[in-house]
Protein backbone atom coordinates (compact mmCIF):
# COMPACT_ATOMS: atom_id res chain seq x y z
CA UNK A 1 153.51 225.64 61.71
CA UNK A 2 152.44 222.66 60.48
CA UNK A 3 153.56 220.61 57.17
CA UNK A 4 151.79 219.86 54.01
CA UNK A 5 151.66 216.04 53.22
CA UNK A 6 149.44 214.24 50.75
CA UNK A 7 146.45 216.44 51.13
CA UNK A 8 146.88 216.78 54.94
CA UNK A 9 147.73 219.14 57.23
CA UNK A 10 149.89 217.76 60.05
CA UNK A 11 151.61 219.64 62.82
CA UNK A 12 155.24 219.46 63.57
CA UNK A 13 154.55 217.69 66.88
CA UNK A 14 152.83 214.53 65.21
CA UNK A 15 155.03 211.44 64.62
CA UNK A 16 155.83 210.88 60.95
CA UNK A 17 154.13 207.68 59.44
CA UNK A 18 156.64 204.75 59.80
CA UNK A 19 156.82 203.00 56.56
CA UNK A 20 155.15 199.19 57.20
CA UNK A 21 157.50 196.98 58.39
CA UNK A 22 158.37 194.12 55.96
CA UNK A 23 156.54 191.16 55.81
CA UNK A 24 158.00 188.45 58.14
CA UNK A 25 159.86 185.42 56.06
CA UNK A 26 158.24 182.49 56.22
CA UNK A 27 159.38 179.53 58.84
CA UNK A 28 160.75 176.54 56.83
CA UNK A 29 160.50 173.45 58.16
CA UNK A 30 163.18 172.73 61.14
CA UNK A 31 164.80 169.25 61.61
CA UNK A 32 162.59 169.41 64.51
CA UNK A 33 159.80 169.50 62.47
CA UNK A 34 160.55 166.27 60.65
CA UNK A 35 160.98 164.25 63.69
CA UNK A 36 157.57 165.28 64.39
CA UNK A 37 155.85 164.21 61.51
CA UNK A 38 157.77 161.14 60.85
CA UNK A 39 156.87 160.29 64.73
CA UNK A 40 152.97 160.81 63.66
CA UNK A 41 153.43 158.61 60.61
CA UNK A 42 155.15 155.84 62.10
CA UNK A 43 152.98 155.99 65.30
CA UNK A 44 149.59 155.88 62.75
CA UNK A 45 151.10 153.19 61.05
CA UNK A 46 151.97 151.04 64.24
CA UNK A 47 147.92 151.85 65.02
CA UNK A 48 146.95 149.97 62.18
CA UNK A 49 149.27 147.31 62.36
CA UNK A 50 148.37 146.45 65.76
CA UNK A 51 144.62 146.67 64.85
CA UNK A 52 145.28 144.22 61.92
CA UNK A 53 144.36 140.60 62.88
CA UNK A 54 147.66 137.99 62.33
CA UNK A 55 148.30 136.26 59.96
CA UNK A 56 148.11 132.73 61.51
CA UNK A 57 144.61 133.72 63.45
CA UNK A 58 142.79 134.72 60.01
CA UNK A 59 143.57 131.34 58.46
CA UNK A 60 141.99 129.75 61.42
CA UNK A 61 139.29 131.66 60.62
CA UNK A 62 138.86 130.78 57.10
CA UNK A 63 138.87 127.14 58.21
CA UNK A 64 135.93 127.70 60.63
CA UNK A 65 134.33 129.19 57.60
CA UNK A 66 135.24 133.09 57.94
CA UNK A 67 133.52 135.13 55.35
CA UNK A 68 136.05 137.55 53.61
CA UNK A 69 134.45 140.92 52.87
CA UNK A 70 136.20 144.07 50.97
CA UNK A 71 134.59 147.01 51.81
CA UNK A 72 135.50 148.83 48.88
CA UNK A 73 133.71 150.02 46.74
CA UNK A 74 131.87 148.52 43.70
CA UNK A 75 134.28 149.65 41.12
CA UNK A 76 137.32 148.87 43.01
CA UNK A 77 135.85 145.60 43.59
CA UNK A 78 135.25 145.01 39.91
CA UNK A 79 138.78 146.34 38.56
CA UNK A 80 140.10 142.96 41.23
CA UNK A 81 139.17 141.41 43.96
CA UNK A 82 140.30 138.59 46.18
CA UNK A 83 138.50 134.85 45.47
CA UNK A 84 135.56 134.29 46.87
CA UNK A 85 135.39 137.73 48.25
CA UNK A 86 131.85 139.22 48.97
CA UNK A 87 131.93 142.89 48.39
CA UNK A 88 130.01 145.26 50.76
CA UNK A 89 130.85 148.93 50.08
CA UNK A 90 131.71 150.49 53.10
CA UNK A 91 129.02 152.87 53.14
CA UNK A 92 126.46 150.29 52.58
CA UNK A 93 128.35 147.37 55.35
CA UNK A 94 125.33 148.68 57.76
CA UNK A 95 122.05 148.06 55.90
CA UNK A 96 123.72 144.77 53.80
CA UNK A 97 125.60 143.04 56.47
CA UNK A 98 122.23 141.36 57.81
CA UNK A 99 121.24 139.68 55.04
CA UNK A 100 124.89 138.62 54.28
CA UNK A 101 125.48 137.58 57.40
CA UNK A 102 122.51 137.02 59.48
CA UNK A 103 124.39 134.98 62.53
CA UNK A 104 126.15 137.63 64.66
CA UNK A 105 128.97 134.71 65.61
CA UNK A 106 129.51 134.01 62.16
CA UNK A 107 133.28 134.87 61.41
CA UNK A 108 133.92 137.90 59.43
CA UNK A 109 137.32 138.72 57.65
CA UNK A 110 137.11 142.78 56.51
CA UNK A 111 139.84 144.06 54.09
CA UNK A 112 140.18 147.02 51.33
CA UNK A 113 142.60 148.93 49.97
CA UNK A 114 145.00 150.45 52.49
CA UNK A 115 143.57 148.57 55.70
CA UNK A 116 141.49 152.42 57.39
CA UNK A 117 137.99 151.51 55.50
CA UNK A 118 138.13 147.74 56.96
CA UNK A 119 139.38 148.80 60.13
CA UNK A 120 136.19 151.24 60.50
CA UNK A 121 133.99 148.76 59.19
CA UNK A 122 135.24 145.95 61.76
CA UNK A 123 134.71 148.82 64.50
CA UNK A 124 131.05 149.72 63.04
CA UNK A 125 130.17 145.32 62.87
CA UNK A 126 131.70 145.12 66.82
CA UNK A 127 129.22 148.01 67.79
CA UNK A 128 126.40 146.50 65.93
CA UNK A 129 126.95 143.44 67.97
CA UNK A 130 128.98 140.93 65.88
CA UNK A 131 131.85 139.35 68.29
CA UNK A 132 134.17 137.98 65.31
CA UNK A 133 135.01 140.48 63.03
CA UNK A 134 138.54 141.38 62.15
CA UNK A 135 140.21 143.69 60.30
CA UNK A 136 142.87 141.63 57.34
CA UNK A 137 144.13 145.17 56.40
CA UNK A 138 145.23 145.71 52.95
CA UNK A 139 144.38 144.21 49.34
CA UNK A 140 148.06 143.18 49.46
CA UNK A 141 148.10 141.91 53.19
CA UNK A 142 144.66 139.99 52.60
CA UNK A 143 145.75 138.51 49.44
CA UNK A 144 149.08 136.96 51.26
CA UNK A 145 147.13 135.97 54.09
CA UNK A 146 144.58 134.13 51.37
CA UNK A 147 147.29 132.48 49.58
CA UNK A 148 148.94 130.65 52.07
């Protein structure tokens, strides 16, 4: 005979419902897990380090008449900015670079906050054809670099 359950007839032969099993606890983070991500982090920082142009090369640069552009954008620029400091928003470096800088040899010094915008801005002025355009990095690298 069978058994009465919840509106349901079931016979003696079928399986009782297994209750759900409990939710699996989450996975904290494992030492493992930190050596990970503070590999990642240093290795991104050694990236943009390495794609930074030195010190000692950038002033010799300015001397030949490097043009210093922060590729932040228009606010940024207006809160501080470096002297004598053109500012070409990022977003904009394509269409104003031209009439900026017309001569695709003429030296070009990028920098903005954190050193990622100038770094894809020096990338995005190399693929449009100009052959000296570096990357200063940061507001604080560029301004050290610029004092000395």
């Amino acid at each position: 005979m069978g058994v009465w359950r919840c509106g349901h007839l079931r016979s003696s032969m079928e399986k009782p419902e297994q209750p759900p099993s409990p939710r699996p606890k989450p996975i904290y983070m494992t030492i493992a897990t930190w050596i990970i991500i503070g590999t990642v982090i240093a290795a991104f920082l050694i990236f943009k380090q390495l794609n930074a142009v030195k010190p000692a090369t950038a002033r010799e640069w300015l001397k030949k008449g490097a043009l210093v552009i922060d590729v932040r954008s228009e606010s940024e620029f207006q809160e501080r900015h470096l002297p004598g400091a053109i500012n070409i928003p990022l977003n904009r470096l394509g269409e104003e670079i031209a009439r900026r800088a017309p001569n695709k040899e003429q030296p070009l010094l990028l920098h903005c906050l954190s050193g990622t915008r100038s770094g894809m801005g020096t990338s995005a002025l190399k693929k449009m054809g100009y052959q000296n355009v570096f990357n200063l990095g940061s507001y604080g690298r560029a301004e050290k670099i610029l004092a000395e």
